[in-house]
Protein backbone atom coordinates (compact mmCIF):
# COMPACT_ATOMS: atom_id res chain seq x y z
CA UNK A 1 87.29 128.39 66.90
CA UNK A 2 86.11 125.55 64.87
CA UNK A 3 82.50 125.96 65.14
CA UNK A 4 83.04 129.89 63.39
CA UNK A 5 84.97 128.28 61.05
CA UNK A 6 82.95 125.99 59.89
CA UNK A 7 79.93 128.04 59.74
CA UNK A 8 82.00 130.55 57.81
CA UNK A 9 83.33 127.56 54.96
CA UNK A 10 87.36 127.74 56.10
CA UNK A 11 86.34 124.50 57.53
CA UNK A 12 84.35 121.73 55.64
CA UNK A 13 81.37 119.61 58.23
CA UNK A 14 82.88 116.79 57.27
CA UNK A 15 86.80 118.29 58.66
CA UNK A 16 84.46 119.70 61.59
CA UNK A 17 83.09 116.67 62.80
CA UNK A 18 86.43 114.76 62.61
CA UNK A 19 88.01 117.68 64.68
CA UNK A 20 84.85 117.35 67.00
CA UNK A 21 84.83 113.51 67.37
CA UNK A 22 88.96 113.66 68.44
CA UNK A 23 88.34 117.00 70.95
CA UNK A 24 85.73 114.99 72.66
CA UNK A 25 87.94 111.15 72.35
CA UNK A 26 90.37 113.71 74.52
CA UNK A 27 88.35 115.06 76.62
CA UNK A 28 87.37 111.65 77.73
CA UNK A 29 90.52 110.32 77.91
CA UNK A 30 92.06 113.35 80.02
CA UNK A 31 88.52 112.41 82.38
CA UNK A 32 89.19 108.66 83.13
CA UNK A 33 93.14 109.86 83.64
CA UNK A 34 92.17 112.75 86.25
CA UNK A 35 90.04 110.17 88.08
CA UNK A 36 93.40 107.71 87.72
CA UNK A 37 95.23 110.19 89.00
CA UNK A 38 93.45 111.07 92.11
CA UNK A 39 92.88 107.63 93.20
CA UNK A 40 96.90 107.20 92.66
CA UNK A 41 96.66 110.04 95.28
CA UNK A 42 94.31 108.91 97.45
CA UNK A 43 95.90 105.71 97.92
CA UNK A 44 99.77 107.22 98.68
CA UNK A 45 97.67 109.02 101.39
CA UNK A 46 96.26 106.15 102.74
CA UNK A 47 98.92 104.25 101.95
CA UNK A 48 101.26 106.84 103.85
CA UNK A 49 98.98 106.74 106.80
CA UNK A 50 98.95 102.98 106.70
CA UNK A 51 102.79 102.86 106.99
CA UNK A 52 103.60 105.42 109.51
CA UNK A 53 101.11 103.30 111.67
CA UNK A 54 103.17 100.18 111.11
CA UNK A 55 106.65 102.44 112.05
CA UNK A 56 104.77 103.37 115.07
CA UNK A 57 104.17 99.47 116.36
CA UNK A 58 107.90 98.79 114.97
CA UNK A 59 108.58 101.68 117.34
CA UNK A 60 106.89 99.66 120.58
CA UNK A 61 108.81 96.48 119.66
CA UNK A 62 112.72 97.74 119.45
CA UNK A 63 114.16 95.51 122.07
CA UNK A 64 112.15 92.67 121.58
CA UNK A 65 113.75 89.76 124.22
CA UNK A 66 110.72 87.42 123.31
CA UNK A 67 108.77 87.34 120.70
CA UNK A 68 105.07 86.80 121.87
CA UNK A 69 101.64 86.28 120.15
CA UNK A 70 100.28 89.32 121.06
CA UNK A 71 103.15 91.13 118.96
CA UNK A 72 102.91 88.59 115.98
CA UNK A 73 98.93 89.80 116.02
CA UNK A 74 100.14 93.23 115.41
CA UNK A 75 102.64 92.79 113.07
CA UNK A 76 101.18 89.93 110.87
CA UNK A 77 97.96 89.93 109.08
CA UNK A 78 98.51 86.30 107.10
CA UNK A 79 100.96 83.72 106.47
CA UNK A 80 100.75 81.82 103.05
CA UNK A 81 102.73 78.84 103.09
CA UNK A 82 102.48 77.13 99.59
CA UNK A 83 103.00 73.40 98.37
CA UNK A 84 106.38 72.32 98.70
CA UNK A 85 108.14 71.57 95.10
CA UNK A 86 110.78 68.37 95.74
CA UNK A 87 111.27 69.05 92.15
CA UNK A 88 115.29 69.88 92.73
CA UNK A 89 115.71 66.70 94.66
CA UNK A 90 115.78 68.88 97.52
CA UNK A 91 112.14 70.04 99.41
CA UNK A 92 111.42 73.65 98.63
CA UNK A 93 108.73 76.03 99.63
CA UNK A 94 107.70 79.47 99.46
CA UNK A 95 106.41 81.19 102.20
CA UNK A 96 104.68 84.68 102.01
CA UNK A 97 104.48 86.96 104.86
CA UNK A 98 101.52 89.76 104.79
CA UNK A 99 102.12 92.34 107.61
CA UNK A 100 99.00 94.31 108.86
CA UNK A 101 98.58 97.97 107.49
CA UNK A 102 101.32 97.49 104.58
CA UNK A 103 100.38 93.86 103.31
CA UNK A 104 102.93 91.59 101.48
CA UNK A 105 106.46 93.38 102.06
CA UNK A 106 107.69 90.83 99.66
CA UNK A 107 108.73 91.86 96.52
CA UNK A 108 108.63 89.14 94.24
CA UNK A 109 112.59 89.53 93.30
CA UNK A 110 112.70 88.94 96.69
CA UNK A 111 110.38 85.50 96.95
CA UNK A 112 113.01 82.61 97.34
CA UNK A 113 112.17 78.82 97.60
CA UNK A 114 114.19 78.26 100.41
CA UNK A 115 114.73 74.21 101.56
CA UNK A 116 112.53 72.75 104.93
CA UNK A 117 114.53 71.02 106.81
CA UNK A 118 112.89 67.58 108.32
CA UNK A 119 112.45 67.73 111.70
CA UNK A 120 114.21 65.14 113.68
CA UNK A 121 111.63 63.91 116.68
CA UNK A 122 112.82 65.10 119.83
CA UNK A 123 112.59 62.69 122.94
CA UNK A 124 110.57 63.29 125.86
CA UNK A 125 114.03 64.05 127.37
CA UNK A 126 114.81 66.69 124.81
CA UNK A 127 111.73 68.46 125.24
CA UNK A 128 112.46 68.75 129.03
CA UNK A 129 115.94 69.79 128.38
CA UNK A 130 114.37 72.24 126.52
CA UNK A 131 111.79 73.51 128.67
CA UNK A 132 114.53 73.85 131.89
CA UNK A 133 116.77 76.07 129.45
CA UNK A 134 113.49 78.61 128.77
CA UNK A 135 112.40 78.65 132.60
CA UNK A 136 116.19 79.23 133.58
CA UNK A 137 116.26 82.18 131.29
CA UNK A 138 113.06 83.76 131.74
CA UNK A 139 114.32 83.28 136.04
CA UNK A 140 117.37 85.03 134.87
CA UNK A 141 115.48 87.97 132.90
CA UNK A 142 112.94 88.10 136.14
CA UNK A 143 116.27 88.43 138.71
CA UNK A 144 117.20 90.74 136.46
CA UNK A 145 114.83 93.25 136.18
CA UNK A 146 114.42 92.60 140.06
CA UNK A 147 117.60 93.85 140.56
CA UNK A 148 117.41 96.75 138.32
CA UNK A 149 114.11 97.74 140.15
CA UNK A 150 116.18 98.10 144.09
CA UNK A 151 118.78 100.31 142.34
């Protein structure tokens, strides 16, 4: 031990106290990286928890025919859409998605300035095109499951 050795002379006070000084430095250290450590933990827990609740709405939604509000609620937390850059010539912008429970999936290999397309303006007759089309389908859907329902 170094305290035996010191008090017996193998070890000078001033080797002592440099021994001492780095035992403790250590101890320290090996301290704030336990505590590093178990928060590491404690968030793969939680982090765990977090994703095998998100699995479990992915789980409700597997045949999605129509994607509502209600289900964007649950899935999405926030949508950052950022300044567009026309720097290229062309109109870029980045979009980030942050889901609820696992936050942004987006790795940021994965972030691409993709180009927005201008929107024509659609007629008044366009829009009711478009309107007939979505009632036709949702009749067809409703016959549908109608028909399922008497067999």
């Amino acid at each position: 031990m170094l305290s035996e050795d010191n008090a017996t002379g193998k070890l000078s006070d001033e080797r002592y106290m440099m021994l001492t000084e780095d035992y403790e430095q250590e101890q320290a250290s090996l301290k704030q990286r336990n505590k590093e450590l178990h928060n590491e933990i404690e968030a793969y827990i939680t982090g765990g928890d977090r994703a095998e609740k998100f699995i479990e709405i992915v789980h409700r939604y597997t045949e999605i025919e129509e994607l509502t509000t209600p289900m964007l609620n649950e899935f999405i937390d926030k949508i950052v859409v950022h300044e567009a850059d026309k720097s290229s010539g062309q109109r870029m912008q980045k979009v980030e998605i942050y889901f609820n429970l696992i936050g942004d999936f987006t790795s940021a290999e994965m972030i691409t300035y993709a180009p927005v397309k201008q929107q024509s303006i659609m007629t008044d007759e366009e829009r009711l095109e478009i309107k007939r089309a979505k009632q036709r389908e949702a009749s067809r859907r409703f016959y549908a499951r109608q028909r399922e329902k008497r067999n």
